[in-house]
C-alpha atoms as a PDB file:
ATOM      1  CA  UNK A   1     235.762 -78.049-113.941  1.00  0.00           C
ATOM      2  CA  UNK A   2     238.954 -77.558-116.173  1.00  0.00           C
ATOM      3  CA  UNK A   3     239.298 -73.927-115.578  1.00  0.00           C
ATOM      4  CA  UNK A   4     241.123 -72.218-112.567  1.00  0.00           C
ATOM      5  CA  UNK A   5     238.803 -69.658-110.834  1.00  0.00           C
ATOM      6  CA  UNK A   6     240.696 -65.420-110.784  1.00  0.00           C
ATOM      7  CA  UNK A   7     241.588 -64.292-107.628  1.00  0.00           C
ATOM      8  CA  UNK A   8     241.261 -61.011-106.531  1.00  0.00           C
ATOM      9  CA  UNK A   9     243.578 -59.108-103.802  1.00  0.00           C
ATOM     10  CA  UNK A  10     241.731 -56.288-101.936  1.00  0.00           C
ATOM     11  CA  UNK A  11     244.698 -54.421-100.350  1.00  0.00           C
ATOM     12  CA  UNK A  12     246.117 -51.238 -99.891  1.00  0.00           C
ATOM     13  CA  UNK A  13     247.352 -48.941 -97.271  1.00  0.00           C
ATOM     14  CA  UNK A  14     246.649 -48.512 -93.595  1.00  0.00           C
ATOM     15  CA  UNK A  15     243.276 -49.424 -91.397  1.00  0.00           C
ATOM     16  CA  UNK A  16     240.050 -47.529 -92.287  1.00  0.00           C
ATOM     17  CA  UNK A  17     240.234 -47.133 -96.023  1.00  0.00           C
ATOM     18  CA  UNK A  18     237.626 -49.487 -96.678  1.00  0.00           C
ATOM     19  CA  UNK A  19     239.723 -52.434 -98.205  1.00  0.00           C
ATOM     20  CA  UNK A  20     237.017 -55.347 -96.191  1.00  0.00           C
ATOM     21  CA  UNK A  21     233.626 -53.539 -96.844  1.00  0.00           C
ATOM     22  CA  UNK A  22     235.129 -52.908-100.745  1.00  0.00           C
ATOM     23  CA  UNK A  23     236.063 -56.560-100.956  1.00  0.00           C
ATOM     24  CA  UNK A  24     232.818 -57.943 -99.380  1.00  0.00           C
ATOM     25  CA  UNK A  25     230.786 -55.864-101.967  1.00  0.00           C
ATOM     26  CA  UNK A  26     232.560 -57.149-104.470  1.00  0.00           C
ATOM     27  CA  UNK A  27     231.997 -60.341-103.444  1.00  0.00           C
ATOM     28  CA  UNK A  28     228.231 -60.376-102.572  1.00  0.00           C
ATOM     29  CA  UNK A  29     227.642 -58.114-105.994  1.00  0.00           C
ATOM     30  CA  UNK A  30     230.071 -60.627-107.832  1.00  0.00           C
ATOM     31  CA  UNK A  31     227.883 -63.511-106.066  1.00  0.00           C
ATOM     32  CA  UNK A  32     224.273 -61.921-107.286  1.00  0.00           C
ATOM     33  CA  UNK A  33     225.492 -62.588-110.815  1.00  0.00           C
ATOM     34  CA  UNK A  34     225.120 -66.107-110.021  1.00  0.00           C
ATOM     35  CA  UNK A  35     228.907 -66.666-109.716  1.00  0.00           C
ATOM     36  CA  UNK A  36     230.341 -68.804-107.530  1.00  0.00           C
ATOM     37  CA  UNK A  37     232.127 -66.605-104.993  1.00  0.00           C
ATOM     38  CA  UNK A  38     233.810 -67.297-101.571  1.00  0.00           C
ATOM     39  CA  UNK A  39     235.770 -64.364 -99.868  1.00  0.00           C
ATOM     40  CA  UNK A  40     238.697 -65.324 -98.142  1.00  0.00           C
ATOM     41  CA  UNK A  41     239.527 -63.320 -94.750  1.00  0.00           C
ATOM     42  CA  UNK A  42     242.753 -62.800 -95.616  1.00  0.00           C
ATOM     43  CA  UNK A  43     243.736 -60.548 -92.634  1.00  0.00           C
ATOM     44  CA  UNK A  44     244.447 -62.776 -89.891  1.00  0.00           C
ATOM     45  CA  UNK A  45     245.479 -60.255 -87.655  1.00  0.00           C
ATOM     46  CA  UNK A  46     242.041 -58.262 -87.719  1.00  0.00           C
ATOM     47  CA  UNK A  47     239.343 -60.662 -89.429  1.00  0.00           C
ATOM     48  CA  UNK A  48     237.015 -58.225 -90.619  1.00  0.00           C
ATOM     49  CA  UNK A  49     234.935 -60.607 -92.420  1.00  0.00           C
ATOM     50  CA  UNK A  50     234.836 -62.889 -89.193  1.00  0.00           C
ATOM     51  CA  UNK A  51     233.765 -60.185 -87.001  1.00  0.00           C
ATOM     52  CA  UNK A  52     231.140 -58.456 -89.665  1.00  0.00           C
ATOM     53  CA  UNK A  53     229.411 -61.527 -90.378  1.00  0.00           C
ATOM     54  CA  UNK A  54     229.075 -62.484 -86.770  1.00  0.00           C
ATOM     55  CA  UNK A  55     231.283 -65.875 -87.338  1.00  0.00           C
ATOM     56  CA  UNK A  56     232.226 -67.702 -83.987  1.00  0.00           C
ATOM     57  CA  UNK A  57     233.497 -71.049 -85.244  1.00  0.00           C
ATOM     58  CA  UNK A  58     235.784 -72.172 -87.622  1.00  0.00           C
ATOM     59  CA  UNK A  59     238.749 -71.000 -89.107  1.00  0.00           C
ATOM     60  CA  UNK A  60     241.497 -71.422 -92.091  1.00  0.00           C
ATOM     61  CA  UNK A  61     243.140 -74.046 -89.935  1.00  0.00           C
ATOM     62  CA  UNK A  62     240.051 -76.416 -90.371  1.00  0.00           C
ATOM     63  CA  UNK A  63     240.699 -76.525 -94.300  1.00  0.00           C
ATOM     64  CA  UNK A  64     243.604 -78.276 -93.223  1.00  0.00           C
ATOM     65  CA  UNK A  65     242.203 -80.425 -90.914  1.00  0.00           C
ATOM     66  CA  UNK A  66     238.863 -81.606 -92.386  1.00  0.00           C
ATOM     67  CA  UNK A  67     238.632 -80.677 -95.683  1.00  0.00           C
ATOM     68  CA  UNK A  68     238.316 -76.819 -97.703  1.00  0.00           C
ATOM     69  CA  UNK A  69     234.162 -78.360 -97.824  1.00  0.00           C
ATOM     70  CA  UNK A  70     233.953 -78.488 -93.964  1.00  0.00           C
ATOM     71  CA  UNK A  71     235.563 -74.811 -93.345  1.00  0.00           C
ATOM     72  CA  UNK A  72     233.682 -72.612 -95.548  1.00  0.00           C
ATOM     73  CA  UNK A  73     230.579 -70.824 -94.300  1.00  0.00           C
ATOM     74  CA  UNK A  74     227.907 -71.347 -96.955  1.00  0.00           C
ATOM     75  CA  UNK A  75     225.958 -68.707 -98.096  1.00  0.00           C
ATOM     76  CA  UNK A  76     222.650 -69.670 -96.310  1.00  0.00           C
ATOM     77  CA  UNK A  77     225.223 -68.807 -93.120  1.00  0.00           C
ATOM     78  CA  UNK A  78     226.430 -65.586 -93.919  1.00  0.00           C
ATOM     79  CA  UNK A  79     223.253 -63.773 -95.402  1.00  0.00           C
ATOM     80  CA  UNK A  80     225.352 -63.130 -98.808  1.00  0.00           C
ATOM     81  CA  UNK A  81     225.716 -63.991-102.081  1.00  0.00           C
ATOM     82  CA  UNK A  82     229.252 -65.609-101.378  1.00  0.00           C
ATOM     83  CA  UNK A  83     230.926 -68.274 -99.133  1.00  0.00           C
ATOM     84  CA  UNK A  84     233.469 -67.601 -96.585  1.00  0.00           C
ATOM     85  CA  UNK A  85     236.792 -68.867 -95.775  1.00  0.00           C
ATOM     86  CA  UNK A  86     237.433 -67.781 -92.108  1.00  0.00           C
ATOM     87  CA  UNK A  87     240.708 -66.241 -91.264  1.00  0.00           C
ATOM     88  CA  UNK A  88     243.116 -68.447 -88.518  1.00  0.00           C
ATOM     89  CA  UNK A  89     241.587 -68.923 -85.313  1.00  0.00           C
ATOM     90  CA  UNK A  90     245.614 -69.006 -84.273  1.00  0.00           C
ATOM     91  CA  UNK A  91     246.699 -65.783 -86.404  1.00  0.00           C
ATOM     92  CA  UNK A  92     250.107 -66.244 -85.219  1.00  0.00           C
ATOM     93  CA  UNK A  93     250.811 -69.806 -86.802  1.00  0.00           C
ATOM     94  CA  UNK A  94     253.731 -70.405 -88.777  1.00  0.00           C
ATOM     95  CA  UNK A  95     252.458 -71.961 -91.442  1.00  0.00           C
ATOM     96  CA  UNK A  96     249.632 -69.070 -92.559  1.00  0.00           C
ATOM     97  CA  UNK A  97     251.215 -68.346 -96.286  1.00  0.00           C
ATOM     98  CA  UNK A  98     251.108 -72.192 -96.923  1.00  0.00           C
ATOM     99  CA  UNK A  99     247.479 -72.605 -95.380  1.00  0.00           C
ATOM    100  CA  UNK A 100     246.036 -69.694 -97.577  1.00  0.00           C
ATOM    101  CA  UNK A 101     248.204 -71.218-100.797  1.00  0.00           C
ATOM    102  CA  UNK A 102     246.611 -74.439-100.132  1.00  0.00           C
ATOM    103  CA  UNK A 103     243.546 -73.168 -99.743  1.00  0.00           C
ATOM    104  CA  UNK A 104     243.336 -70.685-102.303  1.00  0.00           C
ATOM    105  CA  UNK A 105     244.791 -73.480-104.818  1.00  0.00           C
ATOM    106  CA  UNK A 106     242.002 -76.047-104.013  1.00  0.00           C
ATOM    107  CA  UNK A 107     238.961 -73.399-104.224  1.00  0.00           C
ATOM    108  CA  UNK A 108     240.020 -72.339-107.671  1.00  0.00           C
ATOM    109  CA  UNK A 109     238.737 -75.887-109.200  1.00  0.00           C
ATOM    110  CA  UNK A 110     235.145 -75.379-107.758  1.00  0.00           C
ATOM    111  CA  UNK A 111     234.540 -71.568-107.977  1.00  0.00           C
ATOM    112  CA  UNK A 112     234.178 -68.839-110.730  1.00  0.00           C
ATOM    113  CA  UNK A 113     236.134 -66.265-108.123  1.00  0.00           C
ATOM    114  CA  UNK A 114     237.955 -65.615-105.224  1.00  0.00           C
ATOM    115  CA  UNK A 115     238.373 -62.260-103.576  1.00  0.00           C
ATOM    116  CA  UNK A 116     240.994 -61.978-100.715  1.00  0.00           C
ATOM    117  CA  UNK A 117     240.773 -59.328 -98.105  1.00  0.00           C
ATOM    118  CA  UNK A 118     243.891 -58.874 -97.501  1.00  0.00           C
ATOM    119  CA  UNK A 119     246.070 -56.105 -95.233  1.00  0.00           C
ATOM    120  CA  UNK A 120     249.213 -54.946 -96.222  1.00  0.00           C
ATOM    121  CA  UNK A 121     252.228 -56.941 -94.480  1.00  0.00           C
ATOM    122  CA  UNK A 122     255.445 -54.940 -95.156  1.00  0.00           C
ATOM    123  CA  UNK A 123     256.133 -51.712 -97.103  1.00  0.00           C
ATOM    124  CA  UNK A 124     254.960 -53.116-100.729  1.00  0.00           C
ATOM    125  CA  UNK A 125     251.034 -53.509 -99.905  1.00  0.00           C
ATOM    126  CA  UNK A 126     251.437 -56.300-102.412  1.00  0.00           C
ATOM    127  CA  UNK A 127     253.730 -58.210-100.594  1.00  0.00           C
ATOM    128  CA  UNK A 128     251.511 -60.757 -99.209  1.00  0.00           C
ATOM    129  CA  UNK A 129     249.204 -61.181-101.998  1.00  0.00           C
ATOM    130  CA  UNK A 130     252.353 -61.926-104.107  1.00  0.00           C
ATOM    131  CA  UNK A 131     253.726 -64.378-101.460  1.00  0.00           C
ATOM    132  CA  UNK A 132     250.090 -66.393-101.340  1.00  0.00           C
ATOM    133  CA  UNK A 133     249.906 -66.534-105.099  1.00  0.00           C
ATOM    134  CA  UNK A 134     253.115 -67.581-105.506  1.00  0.00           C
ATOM    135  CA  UNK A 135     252.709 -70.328-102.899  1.00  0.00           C
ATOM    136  CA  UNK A 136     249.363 -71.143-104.445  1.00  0.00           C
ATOM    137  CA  UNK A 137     250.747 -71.296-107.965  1.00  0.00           C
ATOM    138  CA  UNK A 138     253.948 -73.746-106.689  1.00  0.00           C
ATOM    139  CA  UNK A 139     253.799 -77.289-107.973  1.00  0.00           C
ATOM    140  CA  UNK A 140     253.218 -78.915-104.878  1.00  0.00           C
ATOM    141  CA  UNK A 141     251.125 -81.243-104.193  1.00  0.00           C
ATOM    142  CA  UNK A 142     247.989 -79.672-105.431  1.00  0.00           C
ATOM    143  CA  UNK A 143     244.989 -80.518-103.009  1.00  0.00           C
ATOM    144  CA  UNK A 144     241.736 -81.418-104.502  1.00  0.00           C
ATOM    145  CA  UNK A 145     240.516 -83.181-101.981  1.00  0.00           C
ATOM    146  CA  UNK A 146     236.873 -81.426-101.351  1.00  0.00           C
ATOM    147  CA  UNK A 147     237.080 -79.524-104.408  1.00  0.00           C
ATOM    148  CA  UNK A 148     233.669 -81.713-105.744  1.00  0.00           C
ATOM    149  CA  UNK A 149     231.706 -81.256-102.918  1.00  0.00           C
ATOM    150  CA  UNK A 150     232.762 -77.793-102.447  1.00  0.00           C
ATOM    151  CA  UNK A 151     231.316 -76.924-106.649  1.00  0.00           C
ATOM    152  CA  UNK A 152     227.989 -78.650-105.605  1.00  0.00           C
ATOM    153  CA  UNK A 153     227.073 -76.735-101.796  1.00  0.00           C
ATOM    154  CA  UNK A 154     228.338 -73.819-104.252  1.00  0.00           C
ATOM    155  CA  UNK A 155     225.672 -74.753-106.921  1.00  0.00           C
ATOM    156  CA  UNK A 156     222.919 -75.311-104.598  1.00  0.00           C
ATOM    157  CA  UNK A 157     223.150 -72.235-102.565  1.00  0.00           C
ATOM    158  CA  UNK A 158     223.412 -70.120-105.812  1.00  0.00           C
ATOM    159  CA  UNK A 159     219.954 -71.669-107.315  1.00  0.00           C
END
């Protein structure tokens, strides 16, 4: 793929103003289209996604691990028309702005969006979005390791 997939922060003020139920919609309405969408529980404190969609296993740690391929939950798992990246199983690791950078970085190659739910970390709700993007956006070393295999179990569960 030579293009670089838009991401989309879903953030905002306090608890219980909808910001994971608006960014799943998105996602799933975003994924009927036929677009390749994976939703990224980008709240590690409170992993809406994790707990809505009944996910057990896994986490945004794995992507590190394995490979981006091996922590996404396919579509087929989560009943949607997207994929999900997990939040941390560990959400008090260090390293959490680098892991979603990373992350973030290697799905844009083998999606057509990303939506992040994301809480607000500071005053400015777009603090952490802005962090993440700007990590994902350094020129580091860019992973694409997974990125092929990740386009194709994308492909198949949107046909």
């Amino acid at each position: 793929m030579n293009h670089l997939a838009p991401v989309t922060f879903v953030t905002g003020g306090s608890g219980g103003l909808g910001k994971s139920t608006t960014a799943r919609a998105i996602a799933h309405a975003l994924g009927q289209r036929r677009m390749r969408t994976v939703l990224i529980d980008g709240n590690p404190g409170q992993q809406s996604q994790r707990a809505f969609l009944h996910i057990k296993t896994g986490g945004l740690e794995d992507a590190a691990l394995d490979s981006i391929a091996g922590a996404l939950i396919m579509p087929n798992r989560t009943h949607a028309a997207f994929a999900l990246l997990p939040g941390p199983v560990d959400p008090m690791r260090n390293d959490l702005v680098g892991l979603y950078g990373s992350a973030i970085t290697t799905l844009q190659t083998s999606s057509d969006i990303i939506i992040v739910d994301a809480d607000r970390v500071g005053r400015d709700p777009m603090e952490h979005a802005q962090h993440v993007r700007r990590r994902s956006h350094a020129p580091h070393d860019r992973p694409r390791v997974g990125a092929h295999d990740i386009h194709h179990r994308l492909v198949r569960q949107s046909t």
